[in-house]
Each structure stands twice: as C-alpha cells, then as structure tokens.
N, C-alpha and C. Protein backbone atom coordinates (compact mmCIF):
# COMPACT_ATOMS: atom_id res chain seq x y z
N UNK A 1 114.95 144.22 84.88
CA UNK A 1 115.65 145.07 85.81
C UNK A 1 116.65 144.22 86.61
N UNK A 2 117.59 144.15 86.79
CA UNK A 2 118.64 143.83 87.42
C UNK A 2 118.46 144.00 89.15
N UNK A 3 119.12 143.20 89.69
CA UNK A 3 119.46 143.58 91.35
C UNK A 3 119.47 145.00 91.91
N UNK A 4 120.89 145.09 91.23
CA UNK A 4 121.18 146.47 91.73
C UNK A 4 120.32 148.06 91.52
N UNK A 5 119.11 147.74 90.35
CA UNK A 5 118.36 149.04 90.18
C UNK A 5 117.08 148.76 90.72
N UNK A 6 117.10 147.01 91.26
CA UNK A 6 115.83 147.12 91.97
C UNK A 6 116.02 147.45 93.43
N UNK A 7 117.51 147.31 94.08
CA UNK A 7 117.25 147.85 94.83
C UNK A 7 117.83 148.89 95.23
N UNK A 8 118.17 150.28 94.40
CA UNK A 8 118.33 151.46 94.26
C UNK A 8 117.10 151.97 94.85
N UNK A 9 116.09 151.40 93.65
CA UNK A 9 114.28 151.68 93.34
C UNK A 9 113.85 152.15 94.57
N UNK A 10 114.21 150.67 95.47
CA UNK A 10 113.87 150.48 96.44
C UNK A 10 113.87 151.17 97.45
N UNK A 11 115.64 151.78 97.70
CA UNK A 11 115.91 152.91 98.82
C UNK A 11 115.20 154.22 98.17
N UNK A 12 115.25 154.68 96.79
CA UNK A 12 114.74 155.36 96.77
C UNK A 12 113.41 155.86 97.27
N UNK A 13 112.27 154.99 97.24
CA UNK A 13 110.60 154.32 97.79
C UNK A 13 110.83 154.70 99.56
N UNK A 14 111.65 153.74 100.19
CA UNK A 14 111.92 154.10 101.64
C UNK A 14 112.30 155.61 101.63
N UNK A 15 113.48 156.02 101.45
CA UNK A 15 113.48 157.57 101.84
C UNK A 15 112.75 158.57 101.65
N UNK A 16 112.10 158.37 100.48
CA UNK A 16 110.81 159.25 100.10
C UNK A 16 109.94 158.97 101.26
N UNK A 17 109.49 158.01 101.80
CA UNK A 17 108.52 157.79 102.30
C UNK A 17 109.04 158.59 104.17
N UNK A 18 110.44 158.29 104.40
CA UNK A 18 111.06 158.36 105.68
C UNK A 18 110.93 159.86 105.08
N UNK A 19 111.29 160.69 103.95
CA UNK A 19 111.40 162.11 104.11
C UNK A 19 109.79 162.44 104.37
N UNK A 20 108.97 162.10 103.95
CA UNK A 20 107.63 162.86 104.15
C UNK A 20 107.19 162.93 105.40
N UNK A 21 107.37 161.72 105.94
CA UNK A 21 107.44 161.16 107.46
C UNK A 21 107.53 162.32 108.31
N UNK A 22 108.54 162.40 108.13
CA UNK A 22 109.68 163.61 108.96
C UNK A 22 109.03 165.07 108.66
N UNK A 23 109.13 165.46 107.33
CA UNK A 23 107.95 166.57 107.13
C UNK A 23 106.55 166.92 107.90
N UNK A 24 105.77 166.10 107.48
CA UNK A 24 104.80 165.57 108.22
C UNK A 24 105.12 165.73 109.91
N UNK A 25 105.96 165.03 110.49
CA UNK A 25 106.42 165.58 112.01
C UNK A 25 107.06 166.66 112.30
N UNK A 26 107.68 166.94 112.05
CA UNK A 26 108.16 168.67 111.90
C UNK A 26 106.66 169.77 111.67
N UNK A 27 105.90 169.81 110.93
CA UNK A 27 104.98 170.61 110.44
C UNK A 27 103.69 170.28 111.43
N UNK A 28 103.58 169.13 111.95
CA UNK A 28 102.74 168.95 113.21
C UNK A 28 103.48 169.17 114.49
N UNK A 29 104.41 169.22 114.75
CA UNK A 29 105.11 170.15 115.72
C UNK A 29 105.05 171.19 115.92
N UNK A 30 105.55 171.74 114.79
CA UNK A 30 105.68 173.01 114.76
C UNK A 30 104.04 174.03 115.16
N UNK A 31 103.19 173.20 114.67
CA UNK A 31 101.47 173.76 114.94
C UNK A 31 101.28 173.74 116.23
N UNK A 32 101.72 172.63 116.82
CA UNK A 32 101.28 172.33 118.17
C UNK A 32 101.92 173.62 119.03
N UNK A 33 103.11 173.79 118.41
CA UNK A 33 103.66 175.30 119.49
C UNK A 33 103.00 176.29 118.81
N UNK A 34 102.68 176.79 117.36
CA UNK A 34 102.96 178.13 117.22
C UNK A 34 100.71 178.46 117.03
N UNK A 35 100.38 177.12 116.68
CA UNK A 35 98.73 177.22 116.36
C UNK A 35 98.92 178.30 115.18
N UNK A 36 99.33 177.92 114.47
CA UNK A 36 98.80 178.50 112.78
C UNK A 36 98.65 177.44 112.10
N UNK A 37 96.73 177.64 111.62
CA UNK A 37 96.56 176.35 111.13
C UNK A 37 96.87 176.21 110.06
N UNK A 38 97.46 177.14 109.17
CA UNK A 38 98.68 176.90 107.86
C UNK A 38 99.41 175.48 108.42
N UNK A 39 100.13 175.60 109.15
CA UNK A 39 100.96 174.65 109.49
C UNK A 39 99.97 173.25 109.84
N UNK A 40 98.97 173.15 110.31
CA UNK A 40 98.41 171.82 110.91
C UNK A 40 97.63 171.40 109.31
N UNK A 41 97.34 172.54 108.41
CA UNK A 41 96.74 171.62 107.15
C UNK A 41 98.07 171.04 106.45
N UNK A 42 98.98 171.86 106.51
CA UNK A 42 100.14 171.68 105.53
C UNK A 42 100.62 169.88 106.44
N UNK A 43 100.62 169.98 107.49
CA UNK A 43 100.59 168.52 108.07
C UNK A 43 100.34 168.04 107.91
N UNK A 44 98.76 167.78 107.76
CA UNK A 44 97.68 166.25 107.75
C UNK A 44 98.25 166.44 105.90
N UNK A 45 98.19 166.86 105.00
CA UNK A 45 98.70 166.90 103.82
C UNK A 45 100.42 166.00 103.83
N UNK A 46 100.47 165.79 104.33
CA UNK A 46 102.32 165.55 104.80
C UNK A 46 101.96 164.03 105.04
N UNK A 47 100.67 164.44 105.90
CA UNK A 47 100.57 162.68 106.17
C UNK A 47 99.96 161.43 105.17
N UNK A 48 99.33 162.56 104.41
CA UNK A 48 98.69 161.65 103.64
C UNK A 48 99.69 161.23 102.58
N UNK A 49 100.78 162.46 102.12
CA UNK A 49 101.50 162.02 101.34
C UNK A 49 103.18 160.65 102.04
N UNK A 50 102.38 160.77 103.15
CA UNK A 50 103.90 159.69 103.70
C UNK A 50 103.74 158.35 104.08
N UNK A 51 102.20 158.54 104.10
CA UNK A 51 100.85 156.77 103.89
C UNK A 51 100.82 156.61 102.56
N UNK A 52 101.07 157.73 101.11
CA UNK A 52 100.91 157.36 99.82
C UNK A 52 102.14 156.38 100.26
N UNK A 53 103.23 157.12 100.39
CA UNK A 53 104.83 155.99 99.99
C UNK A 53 104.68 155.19 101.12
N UNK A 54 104.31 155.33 102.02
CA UNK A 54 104.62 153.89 102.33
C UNK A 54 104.16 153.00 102.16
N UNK A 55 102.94 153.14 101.31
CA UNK A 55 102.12 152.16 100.39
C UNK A 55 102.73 151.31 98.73
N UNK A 56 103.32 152.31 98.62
CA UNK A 56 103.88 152.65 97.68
C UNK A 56 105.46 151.57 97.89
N UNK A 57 105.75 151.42 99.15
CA UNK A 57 106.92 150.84 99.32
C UNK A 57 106.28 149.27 99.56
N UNK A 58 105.13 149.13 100.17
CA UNK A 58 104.43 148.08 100.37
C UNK A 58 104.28 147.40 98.60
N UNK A 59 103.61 148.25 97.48
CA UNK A 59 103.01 147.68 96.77
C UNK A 59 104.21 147.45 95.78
N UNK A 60 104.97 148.08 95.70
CA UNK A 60 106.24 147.44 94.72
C UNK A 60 107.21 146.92 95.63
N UNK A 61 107.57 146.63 96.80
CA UNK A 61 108.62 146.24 96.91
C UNK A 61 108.37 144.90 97.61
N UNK A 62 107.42 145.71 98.70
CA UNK A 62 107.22 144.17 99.73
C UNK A 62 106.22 143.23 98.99
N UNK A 63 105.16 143.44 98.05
CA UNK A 63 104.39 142.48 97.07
C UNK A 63 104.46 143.23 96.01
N UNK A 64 105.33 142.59 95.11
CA UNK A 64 105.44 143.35 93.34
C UNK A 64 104.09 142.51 93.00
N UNK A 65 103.53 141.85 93.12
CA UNK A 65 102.85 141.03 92.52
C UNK A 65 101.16 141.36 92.61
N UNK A 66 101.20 142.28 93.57
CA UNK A 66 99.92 142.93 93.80
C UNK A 66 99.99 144.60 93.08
N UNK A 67 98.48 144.72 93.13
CA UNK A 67 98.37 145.76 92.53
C UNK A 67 97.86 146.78 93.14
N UNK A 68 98.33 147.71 94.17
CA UNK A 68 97.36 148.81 95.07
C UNK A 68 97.92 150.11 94.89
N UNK A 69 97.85 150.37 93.13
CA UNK A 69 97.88 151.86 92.90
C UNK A 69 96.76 152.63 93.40
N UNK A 70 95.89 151.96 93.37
CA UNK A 70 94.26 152.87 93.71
C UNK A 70 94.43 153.10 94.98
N UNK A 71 94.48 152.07 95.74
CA UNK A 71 94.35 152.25 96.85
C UNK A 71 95.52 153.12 98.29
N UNK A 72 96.90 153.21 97.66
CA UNK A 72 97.65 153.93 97.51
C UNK A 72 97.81 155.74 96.68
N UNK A 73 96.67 156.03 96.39
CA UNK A 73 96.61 156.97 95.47
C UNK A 73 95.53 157.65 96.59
N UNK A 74 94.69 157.04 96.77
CA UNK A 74 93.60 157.63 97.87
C UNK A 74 94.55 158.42 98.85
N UNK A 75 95.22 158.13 99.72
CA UNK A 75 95.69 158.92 100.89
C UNK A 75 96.28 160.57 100.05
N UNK A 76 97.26 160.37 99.27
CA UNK A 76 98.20 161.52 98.57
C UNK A 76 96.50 162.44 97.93
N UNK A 77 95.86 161.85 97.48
CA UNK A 77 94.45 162.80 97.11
C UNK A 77 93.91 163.12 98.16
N UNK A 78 93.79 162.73 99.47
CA UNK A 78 93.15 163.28 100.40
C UNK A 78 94.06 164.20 100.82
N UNK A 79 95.32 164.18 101.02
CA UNK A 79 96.61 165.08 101.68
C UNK A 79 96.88 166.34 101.05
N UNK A 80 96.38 166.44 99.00
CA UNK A 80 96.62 167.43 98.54
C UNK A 80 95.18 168.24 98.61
N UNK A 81 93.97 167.45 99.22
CA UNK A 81 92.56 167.97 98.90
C UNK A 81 92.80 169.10 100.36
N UNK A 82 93.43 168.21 101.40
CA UNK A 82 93.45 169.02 103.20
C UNK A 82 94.40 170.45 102.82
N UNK A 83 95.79 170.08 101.77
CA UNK A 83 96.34 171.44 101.77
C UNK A 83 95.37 172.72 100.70
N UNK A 84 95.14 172.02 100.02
CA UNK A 84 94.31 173.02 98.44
C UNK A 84 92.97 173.53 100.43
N UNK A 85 92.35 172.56 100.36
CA UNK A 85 91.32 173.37 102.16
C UNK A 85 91.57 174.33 102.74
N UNK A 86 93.03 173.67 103.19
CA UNK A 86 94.15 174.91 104.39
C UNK A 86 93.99 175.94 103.08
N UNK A 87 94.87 176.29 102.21
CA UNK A 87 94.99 177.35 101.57
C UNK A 87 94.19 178.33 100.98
N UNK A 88 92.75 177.51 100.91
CA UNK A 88 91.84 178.47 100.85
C UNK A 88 91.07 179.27 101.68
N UNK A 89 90.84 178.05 103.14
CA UNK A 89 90.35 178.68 104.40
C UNK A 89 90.99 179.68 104.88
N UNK A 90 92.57 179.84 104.72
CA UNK A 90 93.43 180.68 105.54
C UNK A 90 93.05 181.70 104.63
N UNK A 91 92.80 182.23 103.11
CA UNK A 91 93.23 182.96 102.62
C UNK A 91 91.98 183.85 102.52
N UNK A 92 90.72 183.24 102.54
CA UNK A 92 89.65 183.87 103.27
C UNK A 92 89.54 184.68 104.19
C-alpha cells in the first residue's frame, strides 16, 4: 500500500469514528429532552459503535502491528445487542 491510500484509509477510520461520535451525541441529547427510550437505546448502540472505530483507528493506524480485532469487535456487539433490546422492549 502506498502513502497516499494509507493515509486516505486512515481519514477514512477517523471520520467514521468522529461520525458515530456525533450520532451517538445527538441521539443522547435528544433522550435527555424528549425521554423516549427509543432514542437512549438507539444511543448507548451509537456508543458502542464509536468505541468499535475508535479502536479500530487505534488498531490499524496508531499500532498496525498489533492485533485487537476481538477486542474491538466486543463494543459494536454490545451496541447492536442494546439496539436489537431497545427494539424489542419498545415494541412490546
């Protein structure tokens, strides 16, 4: 891989991670005013997926040389387990 697509890769990894971020804060905002806990699962789900990338930005960019898919994979499985929760509790 060359310079320039590693660090394309790279911004790509950060903004993903800065967009979920932001999701994630927006959608816990938004709960805190309106209390629909649609919105506070769809959050903690937001968060877990914005600790996946920034793990994710940790494990390929800041140490290529390490390996923490697993451990990076844990948060995004807990974040989609809290929304699949929210969506069933609410729909109950």
């Amino acid at each position: 891989m060359n310079q320039f697509s590693e660090f394309m890769a790279a911004l790509v990894y950060v903004l993903c991670a800065f967009t979920s971020s932001l999701c994630a804060y927006v959608l816990i905002a938004k709960y805190r005013v309106t209390r629909l806990r649609m919105l506070g699962w769809c959050g903690l789900g937001f968060v877990g997926f914005a600790l996946n990338n920034v793990l994710l930005v940790v494990d390929l960019v800041l140490m290529p040389d390490s390996n923490l898919s697993i451990v990076r994979t844990i948060p995004a499985l807990i974040g989609v387990s809290l929304m699949i929760w929210g969506l069933v509790w609410e729909s109950a």
